[in-house]
PDB file of N, CA and C in Angstrom:
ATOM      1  N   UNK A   1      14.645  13.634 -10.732  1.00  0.00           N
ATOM      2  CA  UNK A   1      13.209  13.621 -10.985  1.00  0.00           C
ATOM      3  C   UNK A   1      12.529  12.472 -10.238  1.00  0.00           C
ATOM      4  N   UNK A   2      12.994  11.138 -10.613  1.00  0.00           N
ATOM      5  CA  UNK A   2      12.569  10.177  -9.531  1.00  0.00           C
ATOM      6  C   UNK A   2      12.372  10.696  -8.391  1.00  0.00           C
ATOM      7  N   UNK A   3      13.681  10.873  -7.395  1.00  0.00           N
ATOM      8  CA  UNK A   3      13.505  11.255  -6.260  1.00  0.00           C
ATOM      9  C   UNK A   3      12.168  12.129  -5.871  1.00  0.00           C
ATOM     10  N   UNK A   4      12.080  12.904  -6.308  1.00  0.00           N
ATOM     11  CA  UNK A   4      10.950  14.331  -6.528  1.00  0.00           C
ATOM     12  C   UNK A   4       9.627  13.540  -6.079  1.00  0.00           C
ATOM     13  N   UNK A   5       9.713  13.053  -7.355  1.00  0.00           N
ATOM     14  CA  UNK A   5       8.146  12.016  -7.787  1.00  0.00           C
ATOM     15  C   UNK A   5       7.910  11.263  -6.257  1.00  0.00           C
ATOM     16  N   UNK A   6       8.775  10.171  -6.030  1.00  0.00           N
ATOM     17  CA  UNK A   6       8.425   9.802  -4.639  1.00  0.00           C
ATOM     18  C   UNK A   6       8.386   9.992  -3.406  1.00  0.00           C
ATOM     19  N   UNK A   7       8.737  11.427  -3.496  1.00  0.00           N
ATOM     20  CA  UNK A   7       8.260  12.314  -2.115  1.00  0.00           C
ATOM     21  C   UNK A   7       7.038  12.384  -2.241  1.00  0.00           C
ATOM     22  N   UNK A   8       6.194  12.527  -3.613  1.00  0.00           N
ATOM     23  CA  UNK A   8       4.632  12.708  -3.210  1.00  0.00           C
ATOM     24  C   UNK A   8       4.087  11.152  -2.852  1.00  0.00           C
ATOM     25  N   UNK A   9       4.436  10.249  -2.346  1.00  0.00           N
ATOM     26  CA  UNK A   9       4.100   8.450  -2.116  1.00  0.00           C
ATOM     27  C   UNK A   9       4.892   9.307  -0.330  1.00  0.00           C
ATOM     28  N   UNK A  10       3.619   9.641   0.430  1.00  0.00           N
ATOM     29  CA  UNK A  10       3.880   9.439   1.811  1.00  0.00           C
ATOM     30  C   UNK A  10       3.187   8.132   2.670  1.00  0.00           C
ATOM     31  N   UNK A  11       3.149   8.045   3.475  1.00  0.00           N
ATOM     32  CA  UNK A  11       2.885   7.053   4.894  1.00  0.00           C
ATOM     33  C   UNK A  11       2.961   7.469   6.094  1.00  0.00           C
ATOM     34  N   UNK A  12       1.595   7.754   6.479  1.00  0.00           N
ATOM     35  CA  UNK A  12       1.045   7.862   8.225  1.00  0.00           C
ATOM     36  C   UNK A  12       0.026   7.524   8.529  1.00  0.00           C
ATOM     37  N   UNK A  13       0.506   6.632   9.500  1.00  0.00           N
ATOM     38  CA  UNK A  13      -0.718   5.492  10.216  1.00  0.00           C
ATOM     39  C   UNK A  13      -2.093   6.103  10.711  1.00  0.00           C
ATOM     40  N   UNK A  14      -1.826   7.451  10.618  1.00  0.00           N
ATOM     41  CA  UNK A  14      -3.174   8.248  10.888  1.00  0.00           C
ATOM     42  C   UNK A  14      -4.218   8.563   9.593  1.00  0.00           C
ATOM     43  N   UNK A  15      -3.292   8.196   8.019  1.00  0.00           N
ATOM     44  CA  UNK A  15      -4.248   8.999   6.976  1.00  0.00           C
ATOM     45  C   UNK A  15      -4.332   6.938   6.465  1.00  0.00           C
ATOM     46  N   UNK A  16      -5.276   6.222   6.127  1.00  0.00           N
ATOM     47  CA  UNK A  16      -5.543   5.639   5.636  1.00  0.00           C
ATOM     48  C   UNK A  16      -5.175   4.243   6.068  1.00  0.00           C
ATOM     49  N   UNK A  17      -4.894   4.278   7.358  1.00  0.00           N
ATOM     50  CA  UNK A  17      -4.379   2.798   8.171  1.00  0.00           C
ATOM     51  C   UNK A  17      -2.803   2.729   7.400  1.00  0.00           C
ATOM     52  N   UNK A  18      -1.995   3.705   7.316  1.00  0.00           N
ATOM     53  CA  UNK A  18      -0.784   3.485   6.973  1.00  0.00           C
ATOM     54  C   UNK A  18      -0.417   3.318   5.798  1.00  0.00           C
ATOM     55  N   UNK A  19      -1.203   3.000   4.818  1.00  0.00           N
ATOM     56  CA  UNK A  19      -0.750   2.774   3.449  1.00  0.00           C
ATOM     57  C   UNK A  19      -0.198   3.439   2.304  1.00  0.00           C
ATOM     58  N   UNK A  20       0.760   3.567   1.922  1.00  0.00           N
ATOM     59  CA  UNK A  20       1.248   4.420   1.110  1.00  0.00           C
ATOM     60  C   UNK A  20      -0.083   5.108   0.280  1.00  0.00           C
ATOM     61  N   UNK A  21       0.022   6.861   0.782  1.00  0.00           N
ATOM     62  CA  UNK A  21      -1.124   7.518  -0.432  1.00  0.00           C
ATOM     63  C   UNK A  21      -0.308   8.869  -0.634  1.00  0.00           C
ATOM     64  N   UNK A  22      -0.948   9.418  -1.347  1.00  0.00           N
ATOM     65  CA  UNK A  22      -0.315  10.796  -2.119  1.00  0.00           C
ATOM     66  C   UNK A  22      -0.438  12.096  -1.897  1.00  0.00           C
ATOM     67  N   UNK A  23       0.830  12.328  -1.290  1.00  0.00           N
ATOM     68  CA  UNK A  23       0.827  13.504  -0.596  1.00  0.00           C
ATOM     69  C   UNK A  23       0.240  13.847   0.414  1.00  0.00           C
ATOM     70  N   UNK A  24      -0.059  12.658   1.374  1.00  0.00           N
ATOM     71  CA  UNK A  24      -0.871  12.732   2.484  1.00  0.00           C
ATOM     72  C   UNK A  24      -2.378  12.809   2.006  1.00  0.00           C
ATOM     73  N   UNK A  25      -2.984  12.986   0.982  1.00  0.00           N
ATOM     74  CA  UNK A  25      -4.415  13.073   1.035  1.00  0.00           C
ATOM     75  C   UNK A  25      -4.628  11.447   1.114  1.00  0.00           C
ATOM     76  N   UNK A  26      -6.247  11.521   1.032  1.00  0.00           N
ATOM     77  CA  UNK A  26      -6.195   9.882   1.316  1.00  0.00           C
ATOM     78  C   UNK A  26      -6.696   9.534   0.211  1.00  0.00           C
ATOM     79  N   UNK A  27      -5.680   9.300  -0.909  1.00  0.00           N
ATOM     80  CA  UNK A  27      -5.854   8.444  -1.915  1.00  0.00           C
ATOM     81  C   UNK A  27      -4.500   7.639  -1.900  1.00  0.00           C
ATOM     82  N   UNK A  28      -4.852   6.185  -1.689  1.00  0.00           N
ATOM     83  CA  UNK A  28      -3.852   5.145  -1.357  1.00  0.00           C
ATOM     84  C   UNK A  28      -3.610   4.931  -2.613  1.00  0.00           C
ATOM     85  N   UNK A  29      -2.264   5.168  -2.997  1.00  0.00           N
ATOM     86  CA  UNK A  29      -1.598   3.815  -4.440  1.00  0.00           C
ATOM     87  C   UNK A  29      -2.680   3.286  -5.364  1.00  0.00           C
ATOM     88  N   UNK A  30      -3.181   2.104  -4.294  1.00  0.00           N
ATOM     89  CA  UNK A  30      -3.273   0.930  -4.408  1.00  0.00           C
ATOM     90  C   UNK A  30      -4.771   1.449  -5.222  1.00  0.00           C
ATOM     91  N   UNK A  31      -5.477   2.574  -4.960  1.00  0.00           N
ATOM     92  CA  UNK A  31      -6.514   2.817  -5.473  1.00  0.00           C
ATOM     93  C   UNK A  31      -6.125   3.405  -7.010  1.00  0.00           C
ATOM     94  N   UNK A  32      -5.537   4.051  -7.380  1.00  0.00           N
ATOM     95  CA  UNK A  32      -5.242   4.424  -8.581  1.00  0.00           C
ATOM     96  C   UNK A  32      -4.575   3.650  -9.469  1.00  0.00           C
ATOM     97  N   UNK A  33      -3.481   2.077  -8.870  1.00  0.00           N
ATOM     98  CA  UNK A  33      -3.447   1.291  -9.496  1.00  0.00           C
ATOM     99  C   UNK A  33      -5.016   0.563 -10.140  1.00  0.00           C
ATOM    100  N   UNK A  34      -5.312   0.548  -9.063  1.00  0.00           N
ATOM    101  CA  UNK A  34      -6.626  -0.168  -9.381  1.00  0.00           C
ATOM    102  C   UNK A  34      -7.816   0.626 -10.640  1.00  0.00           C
ATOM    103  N   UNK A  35      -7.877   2.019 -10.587  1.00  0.00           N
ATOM    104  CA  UNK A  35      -8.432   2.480 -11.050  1.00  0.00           C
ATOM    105  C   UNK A  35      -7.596   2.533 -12.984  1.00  0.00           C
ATOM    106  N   UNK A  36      -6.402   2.446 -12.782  1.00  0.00           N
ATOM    107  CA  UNK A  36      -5.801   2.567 -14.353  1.00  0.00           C
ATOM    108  C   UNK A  36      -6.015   1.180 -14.926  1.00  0.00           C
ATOM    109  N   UNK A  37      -5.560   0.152 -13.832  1.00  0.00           N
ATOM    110  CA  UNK A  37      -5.762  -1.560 -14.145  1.00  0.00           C
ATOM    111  C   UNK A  37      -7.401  -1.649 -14.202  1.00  0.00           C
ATOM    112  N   UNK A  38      -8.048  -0.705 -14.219  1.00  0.00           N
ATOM    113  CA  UNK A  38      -9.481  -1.133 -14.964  1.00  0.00           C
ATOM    114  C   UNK A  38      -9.620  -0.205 -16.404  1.00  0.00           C
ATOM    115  N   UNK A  39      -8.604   0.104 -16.748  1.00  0.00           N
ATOM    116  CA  UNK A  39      -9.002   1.397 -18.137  1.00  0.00           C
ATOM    117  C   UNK A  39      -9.032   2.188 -18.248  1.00  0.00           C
ATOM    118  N   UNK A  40      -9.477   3.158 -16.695  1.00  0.00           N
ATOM    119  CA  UNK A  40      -9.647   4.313 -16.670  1.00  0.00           C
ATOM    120  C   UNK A  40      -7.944   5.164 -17.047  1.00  0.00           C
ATOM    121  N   UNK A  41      -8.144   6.016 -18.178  1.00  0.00           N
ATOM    122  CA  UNK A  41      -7.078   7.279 -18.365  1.00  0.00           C
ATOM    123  C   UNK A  41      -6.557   8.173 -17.458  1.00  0.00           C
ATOM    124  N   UNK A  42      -5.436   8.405 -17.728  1.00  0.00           N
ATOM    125  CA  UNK A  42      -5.061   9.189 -16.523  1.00  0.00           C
ATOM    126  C   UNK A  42      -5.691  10.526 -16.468  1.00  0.00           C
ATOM    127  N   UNK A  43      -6.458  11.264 -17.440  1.00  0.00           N
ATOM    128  CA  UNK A  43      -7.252  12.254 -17.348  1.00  0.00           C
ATOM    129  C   UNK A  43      -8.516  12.014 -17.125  1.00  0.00           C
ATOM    130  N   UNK A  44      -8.898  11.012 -17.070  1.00  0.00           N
ATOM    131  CA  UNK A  44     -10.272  10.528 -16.310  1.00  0.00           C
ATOM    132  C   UNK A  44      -9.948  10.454 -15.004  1.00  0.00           C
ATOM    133  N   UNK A  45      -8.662   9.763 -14.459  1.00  0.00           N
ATOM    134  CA  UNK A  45      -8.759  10.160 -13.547  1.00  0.00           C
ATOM    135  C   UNK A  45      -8.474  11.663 -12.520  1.00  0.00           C
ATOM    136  N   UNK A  46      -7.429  12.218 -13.246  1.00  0.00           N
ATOM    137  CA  UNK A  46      -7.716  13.365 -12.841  1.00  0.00           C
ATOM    138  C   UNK A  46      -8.651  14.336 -12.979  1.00  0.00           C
ATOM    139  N   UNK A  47      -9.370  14.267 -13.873  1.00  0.00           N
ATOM    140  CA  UNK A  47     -11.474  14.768 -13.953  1.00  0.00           C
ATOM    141  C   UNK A  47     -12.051  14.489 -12.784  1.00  0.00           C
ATOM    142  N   UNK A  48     -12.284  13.235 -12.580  1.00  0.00           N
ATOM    143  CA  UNK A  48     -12.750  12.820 -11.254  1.00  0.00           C
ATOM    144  C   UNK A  48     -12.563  13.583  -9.973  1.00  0.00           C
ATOM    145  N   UNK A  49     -10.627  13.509  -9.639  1.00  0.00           N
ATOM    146  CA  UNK A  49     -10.011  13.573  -8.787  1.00  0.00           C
ATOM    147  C   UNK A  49      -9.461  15.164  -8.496  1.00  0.00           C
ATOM    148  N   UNK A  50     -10.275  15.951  -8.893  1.00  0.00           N
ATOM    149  CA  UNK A  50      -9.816  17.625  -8.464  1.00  0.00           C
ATOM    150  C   UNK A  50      -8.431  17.994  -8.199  1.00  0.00           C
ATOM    151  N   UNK A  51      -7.821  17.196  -6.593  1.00  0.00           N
ATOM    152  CA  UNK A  51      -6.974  17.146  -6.277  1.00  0.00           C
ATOM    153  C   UNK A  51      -5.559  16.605  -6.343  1.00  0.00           C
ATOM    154  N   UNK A  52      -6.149  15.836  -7.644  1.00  0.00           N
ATOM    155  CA  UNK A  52      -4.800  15.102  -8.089  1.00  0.00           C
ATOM    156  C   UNK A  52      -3.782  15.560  -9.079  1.00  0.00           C
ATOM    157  N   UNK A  53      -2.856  15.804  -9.312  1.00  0.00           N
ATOM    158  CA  UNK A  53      -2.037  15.775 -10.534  1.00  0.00           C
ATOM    159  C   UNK A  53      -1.266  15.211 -10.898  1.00  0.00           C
ATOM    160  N   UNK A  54      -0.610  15.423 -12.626  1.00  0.00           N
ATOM    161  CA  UNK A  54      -0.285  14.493 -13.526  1.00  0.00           C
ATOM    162  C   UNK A  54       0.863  13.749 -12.947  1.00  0.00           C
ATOM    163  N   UNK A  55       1.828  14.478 -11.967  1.00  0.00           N
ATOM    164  CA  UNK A  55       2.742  13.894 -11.880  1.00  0.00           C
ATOM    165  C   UNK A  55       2.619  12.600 -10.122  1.00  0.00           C
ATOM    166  N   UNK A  56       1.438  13.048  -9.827  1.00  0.00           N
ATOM    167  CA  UNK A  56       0.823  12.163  -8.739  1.00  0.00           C
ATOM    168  C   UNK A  56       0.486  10.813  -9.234  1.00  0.00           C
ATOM    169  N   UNK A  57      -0.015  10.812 -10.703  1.00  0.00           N
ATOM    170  CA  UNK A  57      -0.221   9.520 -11.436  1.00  0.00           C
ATOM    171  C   UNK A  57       0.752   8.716 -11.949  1.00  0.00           C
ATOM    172  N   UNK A  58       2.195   9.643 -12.154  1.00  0.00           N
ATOM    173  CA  UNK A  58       3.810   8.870 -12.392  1.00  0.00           C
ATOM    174  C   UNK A  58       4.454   8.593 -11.299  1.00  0.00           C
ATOM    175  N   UNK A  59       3.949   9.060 -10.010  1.00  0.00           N
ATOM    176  CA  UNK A  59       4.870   8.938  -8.671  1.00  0.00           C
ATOM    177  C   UNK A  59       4.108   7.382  -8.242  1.00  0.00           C
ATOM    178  N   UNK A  60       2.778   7.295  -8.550  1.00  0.00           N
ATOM    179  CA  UNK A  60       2.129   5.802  -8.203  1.00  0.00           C
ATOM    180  C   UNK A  60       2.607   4.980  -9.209  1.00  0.00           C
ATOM    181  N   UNK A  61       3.100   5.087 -10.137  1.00  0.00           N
ATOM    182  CA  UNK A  61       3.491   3.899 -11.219  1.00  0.00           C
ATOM    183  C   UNK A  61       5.082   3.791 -11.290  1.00  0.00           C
ATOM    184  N   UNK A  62       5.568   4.782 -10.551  1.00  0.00           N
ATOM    185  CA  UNK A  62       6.727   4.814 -10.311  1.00  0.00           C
ATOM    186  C   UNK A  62       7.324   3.785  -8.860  1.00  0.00           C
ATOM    187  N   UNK A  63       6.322   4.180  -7.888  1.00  0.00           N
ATOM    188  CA  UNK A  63       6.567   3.473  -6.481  1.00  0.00           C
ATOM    189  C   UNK A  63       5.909   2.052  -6.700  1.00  0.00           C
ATOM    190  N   UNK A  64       5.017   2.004  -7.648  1.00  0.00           N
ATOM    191  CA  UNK A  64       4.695   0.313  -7.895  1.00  0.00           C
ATOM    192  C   UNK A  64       5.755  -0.741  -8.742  1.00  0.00           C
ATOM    193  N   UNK A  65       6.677   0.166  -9.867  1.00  0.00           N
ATOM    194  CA  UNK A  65       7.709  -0.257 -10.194  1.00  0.00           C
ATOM    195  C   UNK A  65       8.647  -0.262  -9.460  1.00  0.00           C
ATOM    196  N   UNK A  66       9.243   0.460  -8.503  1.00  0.00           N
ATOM    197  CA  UNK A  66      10.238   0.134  -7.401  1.00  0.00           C
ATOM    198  C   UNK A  66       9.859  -0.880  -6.297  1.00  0.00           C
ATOM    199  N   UNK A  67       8.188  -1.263  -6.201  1.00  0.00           N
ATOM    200  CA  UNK A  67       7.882  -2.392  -5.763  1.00  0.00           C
ATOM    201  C   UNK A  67       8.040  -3.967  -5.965  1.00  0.00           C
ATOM    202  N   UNK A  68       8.208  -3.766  -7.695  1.00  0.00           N
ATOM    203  CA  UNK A  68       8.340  -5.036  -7.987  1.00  0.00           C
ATOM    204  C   UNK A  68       9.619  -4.933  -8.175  1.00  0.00           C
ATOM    205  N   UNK A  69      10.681  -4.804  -7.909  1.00  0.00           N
ATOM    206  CA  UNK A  69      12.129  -4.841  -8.244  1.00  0.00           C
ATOM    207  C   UNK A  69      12.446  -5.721  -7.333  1.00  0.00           C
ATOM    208  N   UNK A  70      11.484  -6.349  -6.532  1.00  0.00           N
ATOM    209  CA  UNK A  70      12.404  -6.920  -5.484  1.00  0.00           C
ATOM    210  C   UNK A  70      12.996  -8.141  -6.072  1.00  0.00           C
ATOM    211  N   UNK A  71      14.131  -8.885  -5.380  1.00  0.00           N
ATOM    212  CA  UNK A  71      15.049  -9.767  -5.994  1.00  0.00           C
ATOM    213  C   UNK A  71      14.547 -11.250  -6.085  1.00  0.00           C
ATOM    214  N   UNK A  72      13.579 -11.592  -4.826  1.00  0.00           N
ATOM    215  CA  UNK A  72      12.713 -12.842  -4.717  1.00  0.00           C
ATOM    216  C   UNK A  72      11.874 -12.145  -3.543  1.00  0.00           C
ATOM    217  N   UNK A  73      10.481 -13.617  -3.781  1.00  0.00           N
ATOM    218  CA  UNK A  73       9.578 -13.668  -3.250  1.00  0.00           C
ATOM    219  C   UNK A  73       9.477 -15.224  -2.022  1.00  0.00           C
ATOM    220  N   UNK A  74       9.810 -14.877  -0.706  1.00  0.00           N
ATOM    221  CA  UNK A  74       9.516 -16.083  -0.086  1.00  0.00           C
ATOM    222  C   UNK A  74       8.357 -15.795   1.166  1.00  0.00           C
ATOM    223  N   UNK A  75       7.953 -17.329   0.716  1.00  0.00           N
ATOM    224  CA  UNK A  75       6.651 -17.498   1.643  1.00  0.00           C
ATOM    225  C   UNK A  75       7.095 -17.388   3.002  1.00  0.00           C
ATOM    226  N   UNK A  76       6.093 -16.810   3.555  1.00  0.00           N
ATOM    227  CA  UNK A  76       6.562 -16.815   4.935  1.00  0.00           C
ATOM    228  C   UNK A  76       5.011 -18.004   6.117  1.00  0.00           C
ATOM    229  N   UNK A  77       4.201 -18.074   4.949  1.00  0.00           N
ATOM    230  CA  UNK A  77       2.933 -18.769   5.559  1.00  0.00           C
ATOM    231  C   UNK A  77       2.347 -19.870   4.812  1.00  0.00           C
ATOM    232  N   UNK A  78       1.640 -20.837   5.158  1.00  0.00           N
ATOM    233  CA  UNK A  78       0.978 -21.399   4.160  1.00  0.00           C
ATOM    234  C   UNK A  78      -0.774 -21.260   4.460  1.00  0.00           C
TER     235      UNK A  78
END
């Protein structure tokens, strides 16, 4: 099922300057994180979002949790 889920988390430098979005449409991640990290429900957002579905909203909270798994964080700048 994982696996499944993060086939819909694609990347091409042609749909959204590269950033991981869903299923190729151009809704980036980073926007639907943003949109739940303000309150909005996941059926608000899919009201909104016509094109979205339920399991498009577990594949972004899924690929943001395989984001933070990483083991450390080093600076590379100051």
């Amino acid at each position: 099922m994982n696996d499944t889920l993060l086939q819909r988390i694609t990347h091409n430098p042609d749909i959204c300057h590269g950033k991981p979005c869903i299923r190729g449409l151009r809704y980036p991640v980073e926007l639907i994180l943003e949109l739940l990290s303000s309150g909005m429900k996941t059926e608000e957002i899919l009201a909104d979002y016509d094109d979205l579905e339920y399991e498009d909203i577990l594949a972004v909270l899924l690929f943001a949790a395989r984001l933070s798994q990483v083991k450390s964080i080093h600076r590379i700048a100051l």
